[in-house]
C-alpha atoms as a PDB file:
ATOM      1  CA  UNK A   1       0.000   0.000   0.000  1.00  0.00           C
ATOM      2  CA  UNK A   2       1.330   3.328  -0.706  1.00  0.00           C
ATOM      3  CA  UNK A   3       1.793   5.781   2.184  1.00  0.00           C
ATOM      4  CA  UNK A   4      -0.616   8.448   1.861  1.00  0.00           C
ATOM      5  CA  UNK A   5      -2.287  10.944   4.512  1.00  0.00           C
ATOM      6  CA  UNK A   6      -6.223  10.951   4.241  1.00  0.00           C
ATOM      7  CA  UNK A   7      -7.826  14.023   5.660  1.00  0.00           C
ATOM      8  CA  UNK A   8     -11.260  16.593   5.842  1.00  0.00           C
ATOM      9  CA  UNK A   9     -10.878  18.790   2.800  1.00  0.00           C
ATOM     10  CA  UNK A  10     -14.042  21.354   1.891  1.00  0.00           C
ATOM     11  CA  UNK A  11     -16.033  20.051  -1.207  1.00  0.00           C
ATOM     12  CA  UNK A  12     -15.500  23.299  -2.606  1.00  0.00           C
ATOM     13  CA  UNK A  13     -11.981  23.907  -2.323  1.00  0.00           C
ATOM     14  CA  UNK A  14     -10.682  24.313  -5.650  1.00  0.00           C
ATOM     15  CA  UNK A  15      -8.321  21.143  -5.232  1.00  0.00           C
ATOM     16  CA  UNK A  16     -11.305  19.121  -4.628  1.00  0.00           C
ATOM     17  CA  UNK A  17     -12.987  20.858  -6.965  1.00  0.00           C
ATOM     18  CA  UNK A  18     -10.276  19.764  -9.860  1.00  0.00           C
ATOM     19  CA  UNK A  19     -10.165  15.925  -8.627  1.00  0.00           C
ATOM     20  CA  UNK A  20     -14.181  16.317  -8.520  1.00  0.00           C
ATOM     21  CA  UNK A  21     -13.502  17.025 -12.135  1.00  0.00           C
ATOM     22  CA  UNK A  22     -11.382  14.327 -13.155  1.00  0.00           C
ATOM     23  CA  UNK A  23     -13.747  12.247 -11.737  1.00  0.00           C
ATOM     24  CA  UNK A  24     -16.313  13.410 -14.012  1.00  0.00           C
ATOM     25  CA  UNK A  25     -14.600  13.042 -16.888  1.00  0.00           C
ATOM     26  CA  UNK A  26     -14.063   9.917 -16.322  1.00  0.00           C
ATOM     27  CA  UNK A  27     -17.411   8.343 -16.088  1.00  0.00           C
ATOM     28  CA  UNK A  28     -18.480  10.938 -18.656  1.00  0.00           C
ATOM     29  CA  UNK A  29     -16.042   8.680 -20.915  1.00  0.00           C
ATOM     30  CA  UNK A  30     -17.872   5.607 -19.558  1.00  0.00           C
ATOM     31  CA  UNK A  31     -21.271   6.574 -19.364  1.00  0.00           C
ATOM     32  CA  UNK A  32     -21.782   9.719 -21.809  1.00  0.00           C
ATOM     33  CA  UNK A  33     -23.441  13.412 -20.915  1.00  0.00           C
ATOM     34  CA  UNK A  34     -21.461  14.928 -17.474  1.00  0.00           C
ATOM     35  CA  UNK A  35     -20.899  11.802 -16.059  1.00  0.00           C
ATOM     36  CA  UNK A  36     -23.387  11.798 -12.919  1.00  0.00           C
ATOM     37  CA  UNK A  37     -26.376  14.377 -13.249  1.00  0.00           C
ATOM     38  CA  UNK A  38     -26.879  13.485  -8.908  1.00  0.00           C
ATOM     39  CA  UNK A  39     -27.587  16.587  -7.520  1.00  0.00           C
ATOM     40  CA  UNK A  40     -24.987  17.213  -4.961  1.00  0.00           C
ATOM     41  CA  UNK A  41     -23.751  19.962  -3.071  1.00  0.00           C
ATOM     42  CA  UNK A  42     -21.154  21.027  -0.970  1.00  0.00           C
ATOM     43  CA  UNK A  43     -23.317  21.549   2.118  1.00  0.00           C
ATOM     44  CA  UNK A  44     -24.495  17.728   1.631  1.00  0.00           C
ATOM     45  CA  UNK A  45     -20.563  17.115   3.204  1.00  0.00           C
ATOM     46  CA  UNK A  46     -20.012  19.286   6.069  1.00  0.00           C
ATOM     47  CA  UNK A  47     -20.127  18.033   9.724  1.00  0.00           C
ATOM     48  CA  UNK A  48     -22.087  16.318  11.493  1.00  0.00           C
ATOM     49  CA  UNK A  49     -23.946  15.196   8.437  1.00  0.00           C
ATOM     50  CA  UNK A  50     -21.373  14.386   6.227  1.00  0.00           C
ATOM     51  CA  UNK A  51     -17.839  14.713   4.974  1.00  0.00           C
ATOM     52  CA  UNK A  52     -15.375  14.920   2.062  1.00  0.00           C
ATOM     53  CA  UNK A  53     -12.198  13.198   2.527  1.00  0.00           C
ATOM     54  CA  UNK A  54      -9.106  13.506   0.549  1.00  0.00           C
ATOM     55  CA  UNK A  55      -5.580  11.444   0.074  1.00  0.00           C
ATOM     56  CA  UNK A  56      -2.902  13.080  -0.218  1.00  0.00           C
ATOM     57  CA  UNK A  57       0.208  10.736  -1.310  1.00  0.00           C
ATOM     58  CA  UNK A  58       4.356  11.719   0.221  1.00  0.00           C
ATOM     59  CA  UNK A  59       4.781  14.964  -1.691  1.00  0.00           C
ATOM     60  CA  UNK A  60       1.145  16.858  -0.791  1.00  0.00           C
ATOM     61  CA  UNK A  61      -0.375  15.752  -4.325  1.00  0.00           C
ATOM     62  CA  UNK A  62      -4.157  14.539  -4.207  1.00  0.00           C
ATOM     63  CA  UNK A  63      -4.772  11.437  -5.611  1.00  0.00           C
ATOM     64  CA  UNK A  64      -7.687  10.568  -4.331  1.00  0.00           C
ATOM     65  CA  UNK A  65     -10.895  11.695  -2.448  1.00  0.00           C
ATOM     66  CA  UNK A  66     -14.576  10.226  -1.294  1.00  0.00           C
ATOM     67  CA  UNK A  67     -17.169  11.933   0.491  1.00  0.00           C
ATOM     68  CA  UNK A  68     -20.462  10.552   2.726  1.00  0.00           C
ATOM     69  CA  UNK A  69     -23.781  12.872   3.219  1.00  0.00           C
ATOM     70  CA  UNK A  70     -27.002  11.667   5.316  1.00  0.00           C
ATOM     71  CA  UNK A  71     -29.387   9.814   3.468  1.00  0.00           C
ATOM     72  CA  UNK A  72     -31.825   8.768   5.620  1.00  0.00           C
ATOM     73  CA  UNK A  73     -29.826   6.871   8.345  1.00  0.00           C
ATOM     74  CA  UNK A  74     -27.526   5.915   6.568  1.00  0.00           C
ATOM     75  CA  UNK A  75     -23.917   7.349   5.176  1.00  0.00           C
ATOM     76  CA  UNK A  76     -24.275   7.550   1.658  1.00  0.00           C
ATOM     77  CA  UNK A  77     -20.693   7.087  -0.203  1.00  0.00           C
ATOM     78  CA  UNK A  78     -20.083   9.673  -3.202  1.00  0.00           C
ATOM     79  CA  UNK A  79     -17.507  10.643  -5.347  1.00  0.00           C
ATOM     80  CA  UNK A  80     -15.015   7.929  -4.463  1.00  0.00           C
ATOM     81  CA  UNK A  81     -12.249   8.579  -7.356  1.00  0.00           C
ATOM     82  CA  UNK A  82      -8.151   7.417  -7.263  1.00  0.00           C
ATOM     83  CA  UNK A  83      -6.173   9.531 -10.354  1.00  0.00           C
ATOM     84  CA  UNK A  84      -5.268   7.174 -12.568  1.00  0.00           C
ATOM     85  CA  UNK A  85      -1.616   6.705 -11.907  1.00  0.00           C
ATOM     86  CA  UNK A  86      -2.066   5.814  -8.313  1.00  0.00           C
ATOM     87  CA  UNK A  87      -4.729   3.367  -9.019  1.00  0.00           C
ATOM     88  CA  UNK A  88      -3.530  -0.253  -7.712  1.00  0.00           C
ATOM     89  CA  UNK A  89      -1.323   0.864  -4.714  1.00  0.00           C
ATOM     90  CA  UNK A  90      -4.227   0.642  -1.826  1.00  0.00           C
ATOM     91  CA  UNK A  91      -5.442   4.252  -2.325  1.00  0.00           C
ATOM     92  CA  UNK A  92      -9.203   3.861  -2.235  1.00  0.00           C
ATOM     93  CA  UNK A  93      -8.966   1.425   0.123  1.00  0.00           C
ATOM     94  CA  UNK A  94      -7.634   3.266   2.239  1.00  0.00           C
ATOM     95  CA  UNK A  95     -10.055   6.073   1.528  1.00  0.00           C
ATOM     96  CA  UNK A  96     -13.275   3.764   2.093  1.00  0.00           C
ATOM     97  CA  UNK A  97     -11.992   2.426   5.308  1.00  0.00           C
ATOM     98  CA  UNK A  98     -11.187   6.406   6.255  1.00  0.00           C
ATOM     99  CA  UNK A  99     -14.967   7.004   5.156  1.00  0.00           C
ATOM    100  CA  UNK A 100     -16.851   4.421   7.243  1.00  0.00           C
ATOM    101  CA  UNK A 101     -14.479   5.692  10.134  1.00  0.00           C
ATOM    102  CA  UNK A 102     -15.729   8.687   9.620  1.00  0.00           C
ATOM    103  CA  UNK A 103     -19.383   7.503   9.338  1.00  0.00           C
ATOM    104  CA  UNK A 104     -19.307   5.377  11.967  1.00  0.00           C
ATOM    105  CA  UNK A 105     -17.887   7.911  14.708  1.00  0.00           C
ATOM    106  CA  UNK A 106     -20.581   9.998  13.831  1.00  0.00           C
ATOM    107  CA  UNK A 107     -23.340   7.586  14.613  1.00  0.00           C
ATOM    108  CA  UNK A 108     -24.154   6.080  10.982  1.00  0.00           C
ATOM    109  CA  UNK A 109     -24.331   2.130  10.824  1.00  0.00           C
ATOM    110  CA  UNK A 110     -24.407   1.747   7.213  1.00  0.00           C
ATOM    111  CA  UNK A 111     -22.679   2.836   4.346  1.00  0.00           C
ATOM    112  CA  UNK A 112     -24.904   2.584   1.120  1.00  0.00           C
ATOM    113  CA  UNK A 113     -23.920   3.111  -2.589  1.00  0.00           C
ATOM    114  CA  UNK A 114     -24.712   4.010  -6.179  1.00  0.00           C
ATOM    115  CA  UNK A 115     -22.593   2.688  -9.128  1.00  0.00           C
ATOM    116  CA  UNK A 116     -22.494   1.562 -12.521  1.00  0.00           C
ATOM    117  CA  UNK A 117     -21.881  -1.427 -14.353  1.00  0.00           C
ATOM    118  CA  UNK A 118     -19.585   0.531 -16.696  1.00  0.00           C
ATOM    119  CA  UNK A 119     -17.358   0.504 -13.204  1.00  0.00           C
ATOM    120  CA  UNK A 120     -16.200  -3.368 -13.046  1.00  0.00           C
ATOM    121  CA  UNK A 121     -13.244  -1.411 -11.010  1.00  0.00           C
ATOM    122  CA  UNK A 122     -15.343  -0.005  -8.132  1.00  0.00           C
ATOM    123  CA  UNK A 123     -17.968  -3.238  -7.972  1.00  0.00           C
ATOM    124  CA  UNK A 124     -14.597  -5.292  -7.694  1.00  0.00           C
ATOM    125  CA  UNK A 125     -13.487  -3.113  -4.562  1.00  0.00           C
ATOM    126  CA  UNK A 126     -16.989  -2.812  -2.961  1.00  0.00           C
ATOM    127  CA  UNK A 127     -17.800  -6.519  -2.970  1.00  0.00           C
ATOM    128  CA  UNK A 128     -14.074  -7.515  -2.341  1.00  0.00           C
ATOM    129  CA  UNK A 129     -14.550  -5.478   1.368  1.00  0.00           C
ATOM    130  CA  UNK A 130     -17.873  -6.437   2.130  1.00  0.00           C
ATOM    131  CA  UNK A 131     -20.326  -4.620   0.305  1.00  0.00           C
ATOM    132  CA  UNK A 132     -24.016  -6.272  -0.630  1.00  0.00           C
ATOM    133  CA  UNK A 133     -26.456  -5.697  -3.198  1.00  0.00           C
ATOM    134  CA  UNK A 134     -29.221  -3.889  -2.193  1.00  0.00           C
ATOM    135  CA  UNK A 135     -32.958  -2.243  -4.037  1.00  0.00           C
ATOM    136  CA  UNK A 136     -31.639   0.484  -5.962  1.00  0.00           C
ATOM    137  CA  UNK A 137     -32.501   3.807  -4.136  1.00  0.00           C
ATOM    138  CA  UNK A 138     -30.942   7.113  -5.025  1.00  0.00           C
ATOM    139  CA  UNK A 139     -31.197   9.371  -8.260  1.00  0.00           C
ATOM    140  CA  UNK A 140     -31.023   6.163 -10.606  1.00  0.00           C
ATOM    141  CA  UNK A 141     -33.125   4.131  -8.980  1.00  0.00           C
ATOM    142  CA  UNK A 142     -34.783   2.172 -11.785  1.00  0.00           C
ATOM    143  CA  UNK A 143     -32.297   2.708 -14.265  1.00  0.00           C
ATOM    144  CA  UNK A 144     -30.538   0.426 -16.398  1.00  0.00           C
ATOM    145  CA  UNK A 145     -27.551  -0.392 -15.232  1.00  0.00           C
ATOM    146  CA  UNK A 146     -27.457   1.138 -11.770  1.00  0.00           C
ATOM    147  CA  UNK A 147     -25.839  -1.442  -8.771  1.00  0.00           C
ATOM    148  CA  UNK A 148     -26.836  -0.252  -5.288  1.00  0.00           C
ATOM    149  CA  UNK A 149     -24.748  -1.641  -2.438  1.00  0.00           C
ATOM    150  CA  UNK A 150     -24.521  -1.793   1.273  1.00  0.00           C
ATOM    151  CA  UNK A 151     -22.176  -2.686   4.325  1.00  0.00           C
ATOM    152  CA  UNK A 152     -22.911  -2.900   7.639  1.00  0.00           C
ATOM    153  CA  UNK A 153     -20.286  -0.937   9.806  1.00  0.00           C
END
């Protein structure tokens, strides 16, 4: 696993704001249009109700990030994303586990996902820790293609 530092970093900071992005662009590759059209905000992230998490790696670059916002009463995971040339050295892993910390010390017992089958990447790390299918519920529910998943913290 690379040695990175994983810390609270405001949605809107522009640093975010350029992995946010990336991120984007990405799917946007994968699933056309901007990518994800979920309405989300940078309010949806701040404390107690939520929070946006960043890695940095040794020299203070970001190379990753994740964020959880209430939904229901539940922690609801959102723009997990790894750049592309740290992806296979334990980054997001490292980020989810940082995430359900997070979730879990402020009261939330479940973390609870949307994805996409254009994602085999993200499924593969979900179910690999412990993640479960569950009935689609967020802005795709009922669309083709959407995986919803769940883990018990």
């Amino acid at each position: 696993m690379e040695k990175i530092k994983i810390r609270e970093a405001g949605f809107g900071d522009p640093a975010v704001q350029r992995l946010i992005a990336a991120a984007m662009a990405e799917l946007s590759a994968r699933y056309g249009g901007s990518g994800d059209d979920t309405p989300v905000d940078a309010s949806h992230f701040a404390p107690p109700d939520g929070a946006f998490l960043v890695a940095e790696d040794e020299t203070g670059r970001l190379v990753g990030c994740a964020g959880w916002r209430t939904h229901g009463e539940d922690a609801e995971l959102k723009r997990m994303f790894t750049v592309a040339d740290a992806r296979g050295r334990g980054v997001a892993r490292q980020v989810l586990t940082a995430i359900e910390d997070s979730a879990r010390e402020r009261g939330r017992k479940r973390v609870i996902l949307e994805t996409g089958d254009k994602q085999p990447e993200a499924i593969a790390l979900y179910e690999k820790y412990g993640y479960e299918r569950i009935e689609d519920f967020g802005y795709y529910k009922g669309e083709e293609g959407v995986l919803s998943y769940a883990r018990t913290l």
